[in-house]
Protein backbone atom coordinates (compact mmCIF):
# COMPACT_ATOMS: atom_id res chain seq x y z
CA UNK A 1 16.82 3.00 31.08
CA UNK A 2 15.68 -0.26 32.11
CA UNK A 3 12.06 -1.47 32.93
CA UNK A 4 13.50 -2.19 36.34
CA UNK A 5 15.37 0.87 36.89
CA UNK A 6 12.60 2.78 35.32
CA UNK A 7 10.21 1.10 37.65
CA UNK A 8 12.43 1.67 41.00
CA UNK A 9 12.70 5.47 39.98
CA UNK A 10 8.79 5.49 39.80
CA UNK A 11 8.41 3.94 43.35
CA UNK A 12 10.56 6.30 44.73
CA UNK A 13 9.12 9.28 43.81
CA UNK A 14 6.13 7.33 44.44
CA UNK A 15 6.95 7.13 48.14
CA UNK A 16 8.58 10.69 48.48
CA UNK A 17 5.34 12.59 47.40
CA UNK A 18 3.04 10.06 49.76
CA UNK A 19 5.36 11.11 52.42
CA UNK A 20 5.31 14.58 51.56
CA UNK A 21 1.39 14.67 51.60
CA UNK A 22 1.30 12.82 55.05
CA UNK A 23 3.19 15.43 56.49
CA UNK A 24 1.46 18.00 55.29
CA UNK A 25 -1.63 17.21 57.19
CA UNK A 26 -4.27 13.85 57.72
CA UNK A 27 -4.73 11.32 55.55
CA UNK A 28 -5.97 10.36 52.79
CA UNK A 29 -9.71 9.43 52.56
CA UNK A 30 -11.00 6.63 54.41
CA UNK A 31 -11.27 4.45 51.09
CA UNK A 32 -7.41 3.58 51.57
CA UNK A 33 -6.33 0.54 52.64
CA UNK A 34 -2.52 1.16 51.97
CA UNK A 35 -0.13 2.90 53.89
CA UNK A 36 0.46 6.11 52.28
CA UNK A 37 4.17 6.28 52.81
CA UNK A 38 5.04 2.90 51.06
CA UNK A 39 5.14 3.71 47.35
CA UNK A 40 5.60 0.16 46.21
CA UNK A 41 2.72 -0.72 43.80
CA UNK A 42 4.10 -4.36 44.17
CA UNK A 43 2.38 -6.58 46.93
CA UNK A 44 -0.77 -8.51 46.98
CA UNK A 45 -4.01 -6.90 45.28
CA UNK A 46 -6.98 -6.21 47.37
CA UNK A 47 -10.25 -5.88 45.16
CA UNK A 48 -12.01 -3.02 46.50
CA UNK A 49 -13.95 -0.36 45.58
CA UNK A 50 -11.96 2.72 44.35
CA UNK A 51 -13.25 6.24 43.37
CA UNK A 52 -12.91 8.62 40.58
CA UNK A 53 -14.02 12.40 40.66
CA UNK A 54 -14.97 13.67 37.77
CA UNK A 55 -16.19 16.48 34.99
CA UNK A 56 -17.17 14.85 32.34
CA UNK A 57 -21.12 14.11 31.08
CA UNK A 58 -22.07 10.96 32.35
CA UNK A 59 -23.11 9.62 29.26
CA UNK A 60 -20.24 10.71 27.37
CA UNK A 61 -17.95 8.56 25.56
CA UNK A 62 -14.51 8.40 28.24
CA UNK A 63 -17.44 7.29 31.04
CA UNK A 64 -19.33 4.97 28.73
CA UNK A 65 -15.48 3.12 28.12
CA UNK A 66 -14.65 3.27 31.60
CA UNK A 67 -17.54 1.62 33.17
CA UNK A 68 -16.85 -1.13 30.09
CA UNK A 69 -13.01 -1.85 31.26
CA UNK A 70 -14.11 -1.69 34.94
CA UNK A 71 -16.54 -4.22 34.45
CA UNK A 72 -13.96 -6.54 32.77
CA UNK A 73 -11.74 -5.56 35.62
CA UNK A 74 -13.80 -6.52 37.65
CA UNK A 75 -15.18 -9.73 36.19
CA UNK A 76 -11.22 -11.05 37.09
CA UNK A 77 -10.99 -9.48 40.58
CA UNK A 78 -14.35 -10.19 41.91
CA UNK A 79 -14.72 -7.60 45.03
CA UNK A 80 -13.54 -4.79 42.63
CA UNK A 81 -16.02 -2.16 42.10
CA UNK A 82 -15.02 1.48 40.35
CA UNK A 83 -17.46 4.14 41.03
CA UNK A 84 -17.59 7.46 39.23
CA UNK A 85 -18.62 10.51 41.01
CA UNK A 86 -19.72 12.89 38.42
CA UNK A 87 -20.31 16.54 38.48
CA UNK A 88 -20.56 17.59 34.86
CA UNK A 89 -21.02 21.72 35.40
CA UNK A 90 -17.41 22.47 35.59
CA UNK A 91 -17.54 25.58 38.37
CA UNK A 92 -19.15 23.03 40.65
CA UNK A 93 -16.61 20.38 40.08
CA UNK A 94 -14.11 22.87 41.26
CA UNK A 95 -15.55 23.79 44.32
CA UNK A 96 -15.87 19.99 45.03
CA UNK A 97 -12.80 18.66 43.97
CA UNK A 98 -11.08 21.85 45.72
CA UNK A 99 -13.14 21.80 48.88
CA UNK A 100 -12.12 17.61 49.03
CA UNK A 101 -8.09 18.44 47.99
CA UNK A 102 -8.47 21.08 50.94
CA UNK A 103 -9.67 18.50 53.87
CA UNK A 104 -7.24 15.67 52.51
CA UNK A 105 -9.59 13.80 51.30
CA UNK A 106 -9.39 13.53 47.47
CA UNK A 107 -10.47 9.69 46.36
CA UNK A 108 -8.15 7.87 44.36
CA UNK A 109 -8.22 8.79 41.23
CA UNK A 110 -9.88 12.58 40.56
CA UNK A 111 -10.17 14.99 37.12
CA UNK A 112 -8.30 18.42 37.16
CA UNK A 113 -6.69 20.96 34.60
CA UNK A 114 -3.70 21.86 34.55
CA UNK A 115 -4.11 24.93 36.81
CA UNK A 116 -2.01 27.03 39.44
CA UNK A 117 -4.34 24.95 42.24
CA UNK A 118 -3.18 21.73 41.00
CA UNK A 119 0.40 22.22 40.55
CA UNK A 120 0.46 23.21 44.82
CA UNK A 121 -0.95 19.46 45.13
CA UNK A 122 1.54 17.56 42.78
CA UNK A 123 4.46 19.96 44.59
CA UNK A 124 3.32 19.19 48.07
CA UNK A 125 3.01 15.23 47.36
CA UNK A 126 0.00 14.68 46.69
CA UNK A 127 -0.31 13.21 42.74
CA UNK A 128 1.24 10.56 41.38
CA UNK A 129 3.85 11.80 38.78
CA UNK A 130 2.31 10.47 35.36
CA UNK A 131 5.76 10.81 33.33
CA UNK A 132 7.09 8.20 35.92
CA UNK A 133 3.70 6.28 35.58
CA UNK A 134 2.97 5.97 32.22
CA UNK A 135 6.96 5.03 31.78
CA UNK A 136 6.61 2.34 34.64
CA UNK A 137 3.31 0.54 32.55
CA UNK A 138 5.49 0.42 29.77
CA UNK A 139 2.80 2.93 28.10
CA UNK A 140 4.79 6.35 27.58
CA UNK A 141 5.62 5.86 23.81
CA UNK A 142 1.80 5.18 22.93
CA UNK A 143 0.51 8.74 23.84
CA UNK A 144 0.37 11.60 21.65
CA UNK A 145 3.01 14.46 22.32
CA UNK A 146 0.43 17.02 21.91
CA UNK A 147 -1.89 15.35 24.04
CA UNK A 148 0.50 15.04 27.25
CA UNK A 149 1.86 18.59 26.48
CA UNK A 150 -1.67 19.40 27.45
CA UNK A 151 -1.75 18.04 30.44
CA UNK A 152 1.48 19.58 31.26
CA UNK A 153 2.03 22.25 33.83
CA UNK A 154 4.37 25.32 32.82
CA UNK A 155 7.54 23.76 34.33
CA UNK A 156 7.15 20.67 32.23
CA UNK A 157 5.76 18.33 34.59
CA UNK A 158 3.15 15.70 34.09
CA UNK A 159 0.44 14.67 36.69
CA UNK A 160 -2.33 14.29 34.66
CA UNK A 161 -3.67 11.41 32.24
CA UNK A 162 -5.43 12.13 28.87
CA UNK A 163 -8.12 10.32 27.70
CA UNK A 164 -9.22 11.91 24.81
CA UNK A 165 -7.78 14.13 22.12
CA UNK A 166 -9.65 17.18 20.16
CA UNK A 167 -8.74 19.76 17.32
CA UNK A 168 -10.50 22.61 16.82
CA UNK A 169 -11.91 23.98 13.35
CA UNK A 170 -13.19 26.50 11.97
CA UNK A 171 -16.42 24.76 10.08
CA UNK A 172 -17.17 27.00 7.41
CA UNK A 173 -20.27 26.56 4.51
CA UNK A 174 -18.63 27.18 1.43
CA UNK A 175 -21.64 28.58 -0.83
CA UNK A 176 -21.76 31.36 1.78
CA UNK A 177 -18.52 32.27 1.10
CA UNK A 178 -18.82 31.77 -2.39
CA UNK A 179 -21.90 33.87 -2.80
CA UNK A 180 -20.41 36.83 -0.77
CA UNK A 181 -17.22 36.29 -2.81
CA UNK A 182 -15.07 35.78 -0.35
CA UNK A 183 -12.07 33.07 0.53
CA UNK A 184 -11.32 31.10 3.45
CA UNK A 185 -9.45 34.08 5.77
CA UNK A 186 -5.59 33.45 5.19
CA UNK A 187 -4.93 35.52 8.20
CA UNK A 188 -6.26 36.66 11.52
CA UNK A 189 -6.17 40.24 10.32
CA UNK A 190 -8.85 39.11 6.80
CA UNK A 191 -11.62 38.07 9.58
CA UNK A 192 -12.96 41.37 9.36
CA UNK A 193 -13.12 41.79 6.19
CA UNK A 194 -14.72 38.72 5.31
CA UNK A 195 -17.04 39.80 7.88
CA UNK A 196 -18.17 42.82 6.27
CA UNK A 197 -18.94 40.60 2.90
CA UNK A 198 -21.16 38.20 4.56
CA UNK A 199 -23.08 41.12 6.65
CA UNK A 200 -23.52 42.43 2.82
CA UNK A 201 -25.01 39.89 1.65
CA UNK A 202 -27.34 39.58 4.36
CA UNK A 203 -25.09 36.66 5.73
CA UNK A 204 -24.53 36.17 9.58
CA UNK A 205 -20.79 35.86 9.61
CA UNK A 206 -19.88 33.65 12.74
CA UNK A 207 -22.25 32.00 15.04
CA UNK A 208 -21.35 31.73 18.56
CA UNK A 209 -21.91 30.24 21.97
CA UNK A 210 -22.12 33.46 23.52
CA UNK A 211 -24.15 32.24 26.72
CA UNK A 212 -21.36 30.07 28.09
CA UNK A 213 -18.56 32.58 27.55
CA UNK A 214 -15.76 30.06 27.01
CA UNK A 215 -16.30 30.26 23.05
CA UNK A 216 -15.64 33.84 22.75
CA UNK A 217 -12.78 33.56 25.14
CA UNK A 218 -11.05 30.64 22.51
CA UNK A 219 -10.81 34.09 19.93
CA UNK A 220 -9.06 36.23 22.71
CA UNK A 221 -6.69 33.66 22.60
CA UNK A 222 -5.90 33.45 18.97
CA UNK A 223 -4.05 36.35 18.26
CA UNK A 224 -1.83 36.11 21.51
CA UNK A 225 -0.51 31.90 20.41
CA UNK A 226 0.01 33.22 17.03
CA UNK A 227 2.43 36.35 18.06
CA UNK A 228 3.31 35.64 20.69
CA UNK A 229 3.29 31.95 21.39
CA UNK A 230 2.21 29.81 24.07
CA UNK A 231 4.68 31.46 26.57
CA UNK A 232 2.40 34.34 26.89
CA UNK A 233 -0.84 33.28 28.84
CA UNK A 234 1.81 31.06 31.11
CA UNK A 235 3.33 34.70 31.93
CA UNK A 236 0.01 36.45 32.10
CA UNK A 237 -1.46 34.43 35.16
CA UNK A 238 2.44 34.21 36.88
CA UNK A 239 1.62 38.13 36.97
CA UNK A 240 5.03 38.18 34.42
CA UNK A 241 2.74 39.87 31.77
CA UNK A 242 -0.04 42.38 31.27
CA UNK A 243 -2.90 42.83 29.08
CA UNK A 244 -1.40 45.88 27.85
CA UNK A 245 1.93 43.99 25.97
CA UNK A 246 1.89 43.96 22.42
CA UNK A 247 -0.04 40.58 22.37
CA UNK A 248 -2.62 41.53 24.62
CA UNK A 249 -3.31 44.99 23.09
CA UNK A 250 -3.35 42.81 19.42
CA UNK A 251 -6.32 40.75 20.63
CA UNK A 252 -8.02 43.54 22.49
CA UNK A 253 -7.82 45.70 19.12
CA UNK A 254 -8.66 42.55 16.80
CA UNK A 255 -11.69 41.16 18.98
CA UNK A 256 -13.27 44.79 18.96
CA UNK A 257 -12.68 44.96 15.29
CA UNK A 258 -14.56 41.83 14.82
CA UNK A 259 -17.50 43.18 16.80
CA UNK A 260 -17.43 46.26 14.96
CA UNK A 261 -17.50 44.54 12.06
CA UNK A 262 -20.61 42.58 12.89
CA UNK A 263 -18.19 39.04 13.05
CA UNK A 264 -21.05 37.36 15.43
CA UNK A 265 -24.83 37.11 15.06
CA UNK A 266 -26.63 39.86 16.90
CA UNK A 267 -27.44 39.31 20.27
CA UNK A 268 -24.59 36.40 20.70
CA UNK A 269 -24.36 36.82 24.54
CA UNK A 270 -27.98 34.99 24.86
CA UNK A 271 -27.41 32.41 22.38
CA UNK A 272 -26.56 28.81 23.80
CA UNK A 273 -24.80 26.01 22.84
CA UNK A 274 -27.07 24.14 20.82
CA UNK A 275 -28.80 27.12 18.76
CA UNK A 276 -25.23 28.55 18.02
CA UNK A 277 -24.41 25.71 15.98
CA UNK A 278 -28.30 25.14 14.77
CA UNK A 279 -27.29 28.70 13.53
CA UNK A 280 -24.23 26.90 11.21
CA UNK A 281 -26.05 23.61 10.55
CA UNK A 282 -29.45 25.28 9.21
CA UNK A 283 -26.98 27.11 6.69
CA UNK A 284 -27.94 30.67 8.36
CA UNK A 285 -24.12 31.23 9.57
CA UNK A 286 -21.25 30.98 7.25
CA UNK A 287 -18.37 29.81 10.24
CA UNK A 288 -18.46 28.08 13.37
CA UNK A 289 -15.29 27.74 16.01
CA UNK A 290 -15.89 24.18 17.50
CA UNK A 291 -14.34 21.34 18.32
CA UNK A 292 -14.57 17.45 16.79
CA UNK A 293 -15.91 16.35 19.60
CA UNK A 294 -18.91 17.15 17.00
CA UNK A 295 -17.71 15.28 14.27
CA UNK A 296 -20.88 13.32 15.13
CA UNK A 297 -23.06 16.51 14.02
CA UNK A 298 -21.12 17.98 11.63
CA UNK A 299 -19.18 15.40 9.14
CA UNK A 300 -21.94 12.95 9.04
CA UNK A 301 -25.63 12.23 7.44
CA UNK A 302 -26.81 13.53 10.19
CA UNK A 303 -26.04 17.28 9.13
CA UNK A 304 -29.10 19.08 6.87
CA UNK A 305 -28.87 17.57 3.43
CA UNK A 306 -29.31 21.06 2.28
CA UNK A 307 -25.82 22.20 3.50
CA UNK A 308 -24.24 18.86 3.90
CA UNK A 309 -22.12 19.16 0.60
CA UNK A 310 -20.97 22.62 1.35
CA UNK A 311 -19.92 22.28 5.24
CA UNK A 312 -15.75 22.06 4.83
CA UNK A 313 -13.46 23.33 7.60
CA UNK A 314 -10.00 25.26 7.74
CA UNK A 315 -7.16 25.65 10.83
CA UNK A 316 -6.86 28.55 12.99
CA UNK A 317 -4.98 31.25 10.41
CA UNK A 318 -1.72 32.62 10.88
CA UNK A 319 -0.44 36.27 11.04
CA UNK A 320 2.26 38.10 9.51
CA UNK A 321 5.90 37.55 11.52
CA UNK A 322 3.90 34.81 13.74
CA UNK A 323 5.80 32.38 15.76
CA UNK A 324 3.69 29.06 15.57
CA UNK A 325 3.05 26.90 13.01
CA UNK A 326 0.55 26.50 11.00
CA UNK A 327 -0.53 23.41 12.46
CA UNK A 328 -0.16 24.63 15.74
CA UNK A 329 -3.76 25.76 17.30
CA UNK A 330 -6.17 24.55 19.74
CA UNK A 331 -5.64 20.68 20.57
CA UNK A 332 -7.23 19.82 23.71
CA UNK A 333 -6.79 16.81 25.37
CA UNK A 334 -9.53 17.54 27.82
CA UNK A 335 -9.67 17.72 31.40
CA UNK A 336 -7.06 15.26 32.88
CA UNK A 337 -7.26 12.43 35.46
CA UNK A 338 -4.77 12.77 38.66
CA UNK A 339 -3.48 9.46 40.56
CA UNK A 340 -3.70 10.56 44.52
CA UNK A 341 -0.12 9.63 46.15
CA UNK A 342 -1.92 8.94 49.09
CA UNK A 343 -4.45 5.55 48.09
CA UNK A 344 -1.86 4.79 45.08
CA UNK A 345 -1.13 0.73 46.11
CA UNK A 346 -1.09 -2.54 44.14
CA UNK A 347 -4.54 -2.51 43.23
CA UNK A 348 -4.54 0.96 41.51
CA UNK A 349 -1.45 0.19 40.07
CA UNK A 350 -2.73 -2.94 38.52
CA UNK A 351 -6.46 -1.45 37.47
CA UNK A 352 -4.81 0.95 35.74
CA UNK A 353 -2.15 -0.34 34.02
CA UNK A 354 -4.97 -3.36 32.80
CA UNK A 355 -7.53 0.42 31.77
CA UNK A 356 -4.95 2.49 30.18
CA UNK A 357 -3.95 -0.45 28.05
CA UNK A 358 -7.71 -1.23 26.94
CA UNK A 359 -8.72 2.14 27.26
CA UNK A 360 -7.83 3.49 23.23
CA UNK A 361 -9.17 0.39 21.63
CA UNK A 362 -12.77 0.83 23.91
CA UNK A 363 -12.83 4.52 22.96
CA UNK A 364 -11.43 4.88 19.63
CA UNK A 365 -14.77 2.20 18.58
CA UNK A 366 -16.87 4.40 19.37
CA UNK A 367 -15.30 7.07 16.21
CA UNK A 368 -13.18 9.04 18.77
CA UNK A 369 -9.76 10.37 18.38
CA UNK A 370 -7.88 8.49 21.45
CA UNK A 371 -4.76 10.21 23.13
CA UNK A 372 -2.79 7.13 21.94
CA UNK A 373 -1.13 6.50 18.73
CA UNK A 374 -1.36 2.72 19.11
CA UNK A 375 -4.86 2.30 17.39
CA UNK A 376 -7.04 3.75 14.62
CA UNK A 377 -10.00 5.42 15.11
CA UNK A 378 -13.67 3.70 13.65
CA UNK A 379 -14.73 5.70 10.95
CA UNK A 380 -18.90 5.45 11.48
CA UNK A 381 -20.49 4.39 8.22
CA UNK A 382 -22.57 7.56 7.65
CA UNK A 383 -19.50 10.12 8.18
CA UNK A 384 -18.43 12.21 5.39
CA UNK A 385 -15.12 12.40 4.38
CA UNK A 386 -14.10 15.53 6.42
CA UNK A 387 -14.66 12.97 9.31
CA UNK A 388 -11.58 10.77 7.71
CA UNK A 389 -9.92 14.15 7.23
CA UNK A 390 -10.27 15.13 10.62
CA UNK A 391 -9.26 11.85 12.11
CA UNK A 392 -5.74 11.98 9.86
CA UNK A 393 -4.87 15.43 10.55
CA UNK A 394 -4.72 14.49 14.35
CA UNK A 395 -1.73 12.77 13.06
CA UNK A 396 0.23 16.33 11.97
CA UNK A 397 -0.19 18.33 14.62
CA UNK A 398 2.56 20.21 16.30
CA UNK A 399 3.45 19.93 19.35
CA UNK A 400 2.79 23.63 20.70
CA UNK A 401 -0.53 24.54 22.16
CA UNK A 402 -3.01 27.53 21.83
CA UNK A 403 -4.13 26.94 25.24
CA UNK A 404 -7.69 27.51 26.34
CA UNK A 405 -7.60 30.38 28.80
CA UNK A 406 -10.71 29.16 30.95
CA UNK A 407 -8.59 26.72 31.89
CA UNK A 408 -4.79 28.82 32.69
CA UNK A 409 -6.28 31.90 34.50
CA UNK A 410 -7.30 32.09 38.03
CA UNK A 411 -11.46 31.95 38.67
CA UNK A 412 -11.46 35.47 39.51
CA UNK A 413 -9.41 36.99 36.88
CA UNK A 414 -11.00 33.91 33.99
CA UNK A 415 -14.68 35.30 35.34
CA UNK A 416 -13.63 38.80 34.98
CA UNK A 417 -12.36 38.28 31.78
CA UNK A 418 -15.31 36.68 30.10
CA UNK A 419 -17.70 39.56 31.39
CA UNK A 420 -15.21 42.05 29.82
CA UNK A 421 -15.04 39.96 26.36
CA UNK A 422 -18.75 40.65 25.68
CA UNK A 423 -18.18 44.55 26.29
CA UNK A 424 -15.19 44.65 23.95
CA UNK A 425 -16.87 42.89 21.29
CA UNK A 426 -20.46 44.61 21.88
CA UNK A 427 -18.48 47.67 21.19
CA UNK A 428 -19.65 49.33 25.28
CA UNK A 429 -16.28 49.76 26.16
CA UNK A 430 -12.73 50.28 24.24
CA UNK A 431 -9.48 48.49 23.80
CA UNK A 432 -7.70 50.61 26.14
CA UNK A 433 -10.61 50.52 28.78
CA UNK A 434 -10.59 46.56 28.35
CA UNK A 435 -6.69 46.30 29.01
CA UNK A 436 -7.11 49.06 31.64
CA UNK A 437 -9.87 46.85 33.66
CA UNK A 438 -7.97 43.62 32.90
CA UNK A 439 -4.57 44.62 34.07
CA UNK A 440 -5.95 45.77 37.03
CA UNK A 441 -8.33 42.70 38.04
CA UNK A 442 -5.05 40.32 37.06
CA UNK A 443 -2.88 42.08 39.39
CA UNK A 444 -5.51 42.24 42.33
CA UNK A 445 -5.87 38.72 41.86
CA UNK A 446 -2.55 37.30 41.82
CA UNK A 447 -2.03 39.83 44.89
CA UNK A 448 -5.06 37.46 46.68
């Protein structure tokens, strides 16, 4: 297809889902000088200020770029002004950005997941369709396939932008390992026994984030991708499947094994963020589940000398009959950015087409894997060469997703299920009470 036919399809879709959303209800915030139902991005551009909601840390690295290309932007369009409305702590992010999509009054450009809430707003008109975008800027090629089949919802669609691109390891120190003589786990089902070695030895097996939940809900989701594939936590939340199929009752069983093999260091629900991986990094924890967003801490000089040589890393393991790949496992792409339908005119059109195009070289400087293919990232000059090793195996990843299930699940039944992990794995309640409690909070909830 044509540039020009590609970029007429865009505008009409463009102008059915602003139409859509304006009959729906209102308008669109008051920041909007265009008229909602006229799709065309082509037309004079108005410097103004537009908005972006977001939750991401403010001094993070997509921020840091953003307010960089902005103020380039804006050094050419003087009257151009981008400001960032950030609310980092995810829960309260939702309640914002959901309390906002509820009154119509979203600003134009705002930060969701792929989630049940914001599939209702792309269907009822009100986000810009992304495939159609990115194809209109000329940009679709550059993106990763894994990173835009993150942002996908389960039918396919795309109404999200990435702007960053993570894989996560298991960091593991390889004396420990050594001195309880055991070998990287080659599957899911030898994390137990490895377990049992390092508790020998004295050895705390796995630190974990226990205090923020999300890090023991990543291994609930392990065993599910690798049996039964993505398909299954898409089916789960559409009420399609229960925590009582074979791949739910396989992570139920696995994650109380692990507890009752002593997999995490005691008391793991209290620990935090930062002294679950001061746990790995001191060398008193043999793995840690993370993500390179922590390159930074772990594959540089900046990690202990006294462990630095013996940190390595290995991919999620398989399982016998599994249907992934092997270098299939958890590859975020982060929390997306949506284009509101409603404010979408010539000078969002043009602001982003002139970010999205600066936007890899800006981050990928800063030693950050970008979404895009198009540029390399900087290798920092005290990085070890696991950071180089990192950076190139973003390049073989496959295409198929073990999705985070903080961010699939509905709050309800994603809250529920986090309280119920620690139980499992503390060993308070069984298997068949877990999937018992589950199945019964997922089907209340999908009945709300």
């Amino acid at each position: 297809m044509s540039i020009t036919k590609r970029r007429r399809a865009f505008l009409a879709a463009a102008a059915t889902a602003a139409a859509a959303a304006l009959v729906l209800t209102g308008c669109a915030g008051a920041a909007s000088s265009a008229d909602p139902t006229d799709g065309d991005p082509e037309g004079e551009i108005v410097p103004r200020e537009i908005s972006w909601l977001l939750s991401r840390p403010a001094d993070g690295g997509v921020i840091t770029a953003m307010e960089q290309i902005a103020d380039e932007y804006a050094a050419e369009h003087p009257g151009f002004s981008l400001n960032l409305i950030t609310t980092p702590d995810r829960p309260s992010y939702i309640q914002k950005y959901e309390t906002l999509a509820a009154a119509k009054k979203l600003p134009e450009l705002f930060d969701t997941d792929a989630t049940p809430f914001a599939q209702k707003l792309a269907t009822s008109g009100q986000m810009v369709d992304v495939d159609l975008l990115l194809d209109d800027l000329g940009l679709a090629d550059e993106y990763r396939e894994a990173a835009l089949n993150y942002q996908r919802f389960d039918d396919g669609s795309l109404y999200m932008v990435p702007f960053e691109f993570q894989l996560e390891f298991f960091w593991y120190n390889t004396a420990l390992l050594a001195d309880a003589g055991v070998e990287v786990p080659a599957t899911l089902d030898d994390f137990p026994a490895m377990c049992e070695a390092l508790r020998a030895k004295g050895i705390t097996p796995i630190a974990l984030d226990g205090q923020d939940q999300w890090p023991l809900e990543r291994y609930m989701a392990y065993y599910p991708f690798r049996l039964a594939g993505p398909e299954y936590v898409q089916q789960l939340k559409n009420g399609d499947a229960s925590f009582a199929d074979p791949a739910g009752k396989a992570a139920a069983d696995w994650l109380y094994e692990l507890g009752q093999s002593g997999c995490f260091q005691k008391g793991f629900s209290s620990t935090g963020y930062a002294d679950a991986q001061a746990l790995f990094t001191s060398g008193n924890a043999a793995v840690y589940n993370i993500g390179t967003w922590e390159l930074g801490n772990l594959a540089t000089d900046a990690l202990d000398p006294a462990v630095r040589d013996d940190v390595d890393y290995f991919t999620l393991p398989t399982i016998d009959g599994a249907v992934t790949n092997d270098n299939e496992f958890v590859t975020p792409s982060g929390i997306g950015m949506a284009v509101n339908a409603q404010t979408y005119d010539p000078l969002v059109r043009d602001f982003l087409a002139f970010a999205l195009e600066r936007y890899p070289e800006v981050y990928a400087a800063t030693g950050a894997l970008s979404p895009t293919t198009n540029v390399e990232t900087t290798i920092p000059a005290n990085a070890t060469e696991l950071y180089t090793r990192a950076v190139e195996q973003a390049n073989e990843v496959g295409p198929r997703i073990a999705m985070p299930w903080d961010t699939q699940l509905d709050p309800a039944t994603n809250t529920r299920l986090q309280q119920e992990l620690t139980l499992l794995v503390q060993g308070d309640i069984t298997p068949d009470e877990f999937i018992q409690t589950m199945d019964a909070a997922l089907s209340e909830n999908n009945r709300g």
